[in-house]
C-alpha atoms as a PDB file:
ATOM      1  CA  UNK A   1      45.799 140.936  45.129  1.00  0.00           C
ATOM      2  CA  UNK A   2      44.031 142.370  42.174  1.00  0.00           C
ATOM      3  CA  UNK A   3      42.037 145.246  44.154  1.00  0.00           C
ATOM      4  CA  UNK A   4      45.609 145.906  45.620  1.00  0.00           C
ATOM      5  CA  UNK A   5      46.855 146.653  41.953  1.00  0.00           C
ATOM      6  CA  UNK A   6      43.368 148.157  41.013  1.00  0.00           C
ATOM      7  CA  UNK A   7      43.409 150.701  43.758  1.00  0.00           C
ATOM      8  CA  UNK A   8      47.432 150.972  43.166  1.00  0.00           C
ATOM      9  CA  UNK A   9      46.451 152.296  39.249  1.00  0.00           C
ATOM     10  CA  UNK A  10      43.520 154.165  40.681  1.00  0.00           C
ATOM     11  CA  UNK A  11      45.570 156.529  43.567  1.00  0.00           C
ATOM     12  CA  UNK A  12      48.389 156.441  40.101  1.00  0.00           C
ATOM     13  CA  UNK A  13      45.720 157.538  37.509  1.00  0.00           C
ATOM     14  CA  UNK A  14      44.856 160.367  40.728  1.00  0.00           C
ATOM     15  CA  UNK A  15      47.954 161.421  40.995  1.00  0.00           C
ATOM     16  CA  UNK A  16      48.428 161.955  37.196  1.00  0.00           C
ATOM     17  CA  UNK A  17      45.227 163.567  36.908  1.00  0.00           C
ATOM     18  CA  UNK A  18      45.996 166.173  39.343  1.00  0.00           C
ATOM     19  CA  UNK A  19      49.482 166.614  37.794  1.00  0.00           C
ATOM     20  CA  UNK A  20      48.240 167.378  34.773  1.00  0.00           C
ATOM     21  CA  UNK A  21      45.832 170.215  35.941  1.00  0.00           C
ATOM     22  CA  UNK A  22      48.020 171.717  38.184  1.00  0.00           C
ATOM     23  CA  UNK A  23      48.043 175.695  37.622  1.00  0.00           C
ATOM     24  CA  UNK A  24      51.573 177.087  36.494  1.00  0.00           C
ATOM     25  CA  UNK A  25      52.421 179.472  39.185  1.00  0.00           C
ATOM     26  CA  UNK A  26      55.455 181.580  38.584  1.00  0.00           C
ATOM     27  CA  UNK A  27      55.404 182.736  41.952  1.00  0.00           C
ATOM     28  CA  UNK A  28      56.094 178.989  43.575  1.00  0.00           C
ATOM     29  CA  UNK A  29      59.637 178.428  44.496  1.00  0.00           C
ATOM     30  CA  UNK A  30      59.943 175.122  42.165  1.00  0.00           C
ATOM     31  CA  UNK A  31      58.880 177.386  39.405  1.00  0.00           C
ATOM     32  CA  UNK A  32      55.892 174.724  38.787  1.00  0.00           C
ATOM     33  CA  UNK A  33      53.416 175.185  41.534  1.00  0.00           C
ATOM     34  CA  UNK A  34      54.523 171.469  42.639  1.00  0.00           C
ATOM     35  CA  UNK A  35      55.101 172.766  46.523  1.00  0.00           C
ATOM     36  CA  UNK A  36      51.863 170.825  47.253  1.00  0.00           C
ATOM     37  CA  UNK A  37      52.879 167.291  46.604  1.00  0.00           C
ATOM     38  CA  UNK A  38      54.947 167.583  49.680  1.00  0.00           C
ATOM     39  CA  UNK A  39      51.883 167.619  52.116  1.00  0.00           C
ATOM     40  CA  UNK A  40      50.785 164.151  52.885  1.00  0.00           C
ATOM     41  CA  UNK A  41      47.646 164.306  54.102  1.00  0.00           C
ATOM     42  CA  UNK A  42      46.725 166.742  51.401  1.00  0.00           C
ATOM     43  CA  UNK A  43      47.841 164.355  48.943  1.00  0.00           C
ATOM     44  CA  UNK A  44      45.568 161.251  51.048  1.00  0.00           C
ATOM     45  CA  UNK A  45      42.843 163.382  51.035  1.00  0.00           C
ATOM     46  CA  UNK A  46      43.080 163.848  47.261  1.00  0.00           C
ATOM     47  CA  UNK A  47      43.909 160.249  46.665  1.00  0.00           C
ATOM     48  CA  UNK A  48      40.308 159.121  48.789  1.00  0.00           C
ATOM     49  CA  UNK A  49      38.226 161.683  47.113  1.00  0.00           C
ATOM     50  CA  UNK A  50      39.347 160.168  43.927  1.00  0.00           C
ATOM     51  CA  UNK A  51      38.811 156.823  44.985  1.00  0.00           C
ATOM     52  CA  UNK A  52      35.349 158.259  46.124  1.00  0.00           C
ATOM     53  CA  UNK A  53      34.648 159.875  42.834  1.00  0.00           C
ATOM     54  CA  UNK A  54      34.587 156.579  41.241  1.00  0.00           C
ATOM     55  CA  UNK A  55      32.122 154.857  43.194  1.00  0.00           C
ATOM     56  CA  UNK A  56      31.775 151.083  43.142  1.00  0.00           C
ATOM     57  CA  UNK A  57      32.954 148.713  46.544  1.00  0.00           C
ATOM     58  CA  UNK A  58      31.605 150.496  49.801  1.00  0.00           C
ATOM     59  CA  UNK A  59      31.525 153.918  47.821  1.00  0.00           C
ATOM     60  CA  UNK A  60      28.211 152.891  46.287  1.00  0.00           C
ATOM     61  CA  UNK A  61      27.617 151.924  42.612  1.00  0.00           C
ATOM     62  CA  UNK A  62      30.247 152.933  39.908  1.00  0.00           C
ATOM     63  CA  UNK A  63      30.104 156.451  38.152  1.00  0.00           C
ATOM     64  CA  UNK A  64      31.505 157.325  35.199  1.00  0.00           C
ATOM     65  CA  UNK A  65      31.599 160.847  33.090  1.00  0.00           C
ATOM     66  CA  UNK A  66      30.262 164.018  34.336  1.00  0.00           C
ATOM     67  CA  UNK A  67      29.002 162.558  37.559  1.00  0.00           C
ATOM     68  CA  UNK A  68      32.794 160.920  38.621  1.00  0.00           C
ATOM     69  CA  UNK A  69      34.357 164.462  37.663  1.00  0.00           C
ATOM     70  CA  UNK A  70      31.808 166.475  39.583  1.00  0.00           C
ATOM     71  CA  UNK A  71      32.598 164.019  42.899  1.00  0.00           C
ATOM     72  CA  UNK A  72      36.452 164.667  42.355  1.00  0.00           C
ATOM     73  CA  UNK A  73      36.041 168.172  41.844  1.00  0.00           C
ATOM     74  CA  UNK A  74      33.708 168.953  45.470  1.00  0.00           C
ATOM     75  CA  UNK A  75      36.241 166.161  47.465  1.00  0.00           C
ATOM     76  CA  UNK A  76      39.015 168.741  45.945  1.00  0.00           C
ATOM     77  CA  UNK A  77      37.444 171.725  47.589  1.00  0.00           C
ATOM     78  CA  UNK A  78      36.697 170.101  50.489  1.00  0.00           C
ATOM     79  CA  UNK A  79      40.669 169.043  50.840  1.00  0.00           C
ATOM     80  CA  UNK A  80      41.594 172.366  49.946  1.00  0.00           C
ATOM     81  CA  UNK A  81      39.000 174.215  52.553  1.00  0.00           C
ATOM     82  CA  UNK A  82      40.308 171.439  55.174  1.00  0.00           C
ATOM     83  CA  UNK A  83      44.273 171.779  54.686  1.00  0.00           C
ATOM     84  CA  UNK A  84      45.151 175.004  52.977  1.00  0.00           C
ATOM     85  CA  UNK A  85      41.404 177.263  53.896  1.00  0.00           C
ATOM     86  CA  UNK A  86      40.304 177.734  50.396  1.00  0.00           C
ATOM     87  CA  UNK A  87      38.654 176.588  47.479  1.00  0.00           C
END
């Protein structure tokens, strides 16, 4: 029960993080560049790589700092170059 809640705050903390870099884009029909949250799989693929990024279980030992934010940022691209073709 408490990796349930662990990896429950982890895919949360994700989430947040990603909300809180997304690029304004007055272009986007919801006026906040949002439109992206709607694709599932995009949004899985972005929760793993996060849960990758931090190591520790079957990911290998835990990271923290530069190293965790480097992991996020290349399972990003790769998410990006999978679902939407670029970086």
């Amino acid at each position: 029960m408490k990796s349930v809640r662990i990896a429950l705050f982890a895919s949360i903390v994700g989430l947040g993080s990603l909300l809180g870099s997304s690029h304004y884009s007055p272009a986007a029909a919801d006026g906040l560049g949002l439109d992206w949250l709607a694709n599932k799989q995009y949004v899985n693929c972005l929760t793993l790589m996060n849960s990758i990024s931090h190591g520790g279980g079957i990911w290998g030992p835990t990271r923290t700092g530069a190293a965790q934010a480097q992991g996020f940022d290349n399972g990003r691209r790769q998410c990006n170059q999978q679902y939407y073709g670029h970086q």
